[in-house]
Protein backbone atom coordinates (compact mmCIF):
# COMPACT_ATOMS: atom_id res chain seq x y z
CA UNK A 1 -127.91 -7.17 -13.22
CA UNK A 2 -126.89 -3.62 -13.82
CA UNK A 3 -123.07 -2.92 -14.04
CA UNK A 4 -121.27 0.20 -14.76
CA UNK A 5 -118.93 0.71 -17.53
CA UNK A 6 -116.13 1.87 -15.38
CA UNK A 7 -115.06 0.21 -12.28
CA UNK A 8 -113.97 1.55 -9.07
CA UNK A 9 -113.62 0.35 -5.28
CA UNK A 10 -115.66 3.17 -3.53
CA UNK A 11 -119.18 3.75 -4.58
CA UNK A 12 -119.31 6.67 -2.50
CA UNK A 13 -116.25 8.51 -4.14
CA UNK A 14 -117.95 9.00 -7.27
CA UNK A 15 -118.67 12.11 -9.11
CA UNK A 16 -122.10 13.43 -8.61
CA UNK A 17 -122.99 12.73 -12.55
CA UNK A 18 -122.28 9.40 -11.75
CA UNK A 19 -125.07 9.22 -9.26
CA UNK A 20 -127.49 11.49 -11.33
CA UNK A 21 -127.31 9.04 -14.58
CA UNK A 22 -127.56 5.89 -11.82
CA UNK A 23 -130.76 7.55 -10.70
CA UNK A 24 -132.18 8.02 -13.69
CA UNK A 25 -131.53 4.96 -14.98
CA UNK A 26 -132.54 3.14 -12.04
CA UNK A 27 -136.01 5.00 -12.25
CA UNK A 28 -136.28 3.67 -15.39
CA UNK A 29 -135.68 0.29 -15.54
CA UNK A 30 -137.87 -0.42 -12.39
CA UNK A 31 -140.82 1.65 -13.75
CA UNK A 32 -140.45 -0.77 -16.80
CA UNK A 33 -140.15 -3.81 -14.66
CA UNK A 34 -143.06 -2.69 -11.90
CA UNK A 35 -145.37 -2.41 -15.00
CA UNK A 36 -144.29 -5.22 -16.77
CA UNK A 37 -144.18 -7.50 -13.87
CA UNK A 38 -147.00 -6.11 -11.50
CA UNK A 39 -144.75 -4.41 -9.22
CA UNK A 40 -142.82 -7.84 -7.86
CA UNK A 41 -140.61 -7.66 -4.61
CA UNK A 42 -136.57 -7.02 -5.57
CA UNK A 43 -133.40 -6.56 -3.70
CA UNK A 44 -131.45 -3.41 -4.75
CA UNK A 45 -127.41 -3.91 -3.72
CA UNK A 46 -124.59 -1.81 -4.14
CA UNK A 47 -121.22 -3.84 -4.34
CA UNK A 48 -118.69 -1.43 -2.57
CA UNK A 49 -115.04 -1.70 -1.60
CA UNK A 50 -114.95 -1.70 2.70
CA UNK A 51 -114.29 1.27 4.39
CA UNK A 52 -111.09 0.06 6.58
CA UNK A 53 -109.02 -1.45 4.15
CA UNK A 54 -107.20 -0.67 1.06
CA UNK A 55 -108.55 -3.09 -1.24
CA UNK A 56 -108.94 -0.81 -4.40
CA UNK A 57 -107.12 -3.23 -6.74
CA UNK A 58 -108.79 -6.16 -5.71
CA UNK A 59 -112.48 -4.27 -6.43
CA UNK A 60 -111.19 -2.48 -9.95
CA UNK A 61 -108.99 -5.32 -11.48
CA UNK A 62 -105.71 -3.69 -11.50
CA UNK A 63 -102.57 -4.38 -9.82
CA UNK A 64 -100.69 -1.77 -7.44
């Protein structure tokens, strides 16, 4: 399980550094698990906040 170190509700609000370093680490940890592991099946899934309600303290942790 990969988590971030900051939290927010909307995955797709974040700054674009925040998806460049995801990419690169993603790249990297499944290149080390495809070799280590002979390439096994694995389910990639991106927790997000939904998109028609306000639910931004409920995903982050804090209160409003």
């Amino acid at each position: 399980m990969l988590l971030p170190r900051s939290h927010a509700s909307r995955y797709e609000e974040a700054p674009r550094h925040v998806f460049e370093s995801l990419a690169r680490m993603l790249k990297s940890v499944i290149t080390r698990i495809d070799r280590a592991l002979e390439a096994p099946p694995y389910n990639l899934i991106i927790h997000s906040a939904p998109f028609s309600e306000d639910t931004s303290s409920f995903f982050t942790g804090t209160s409003s």
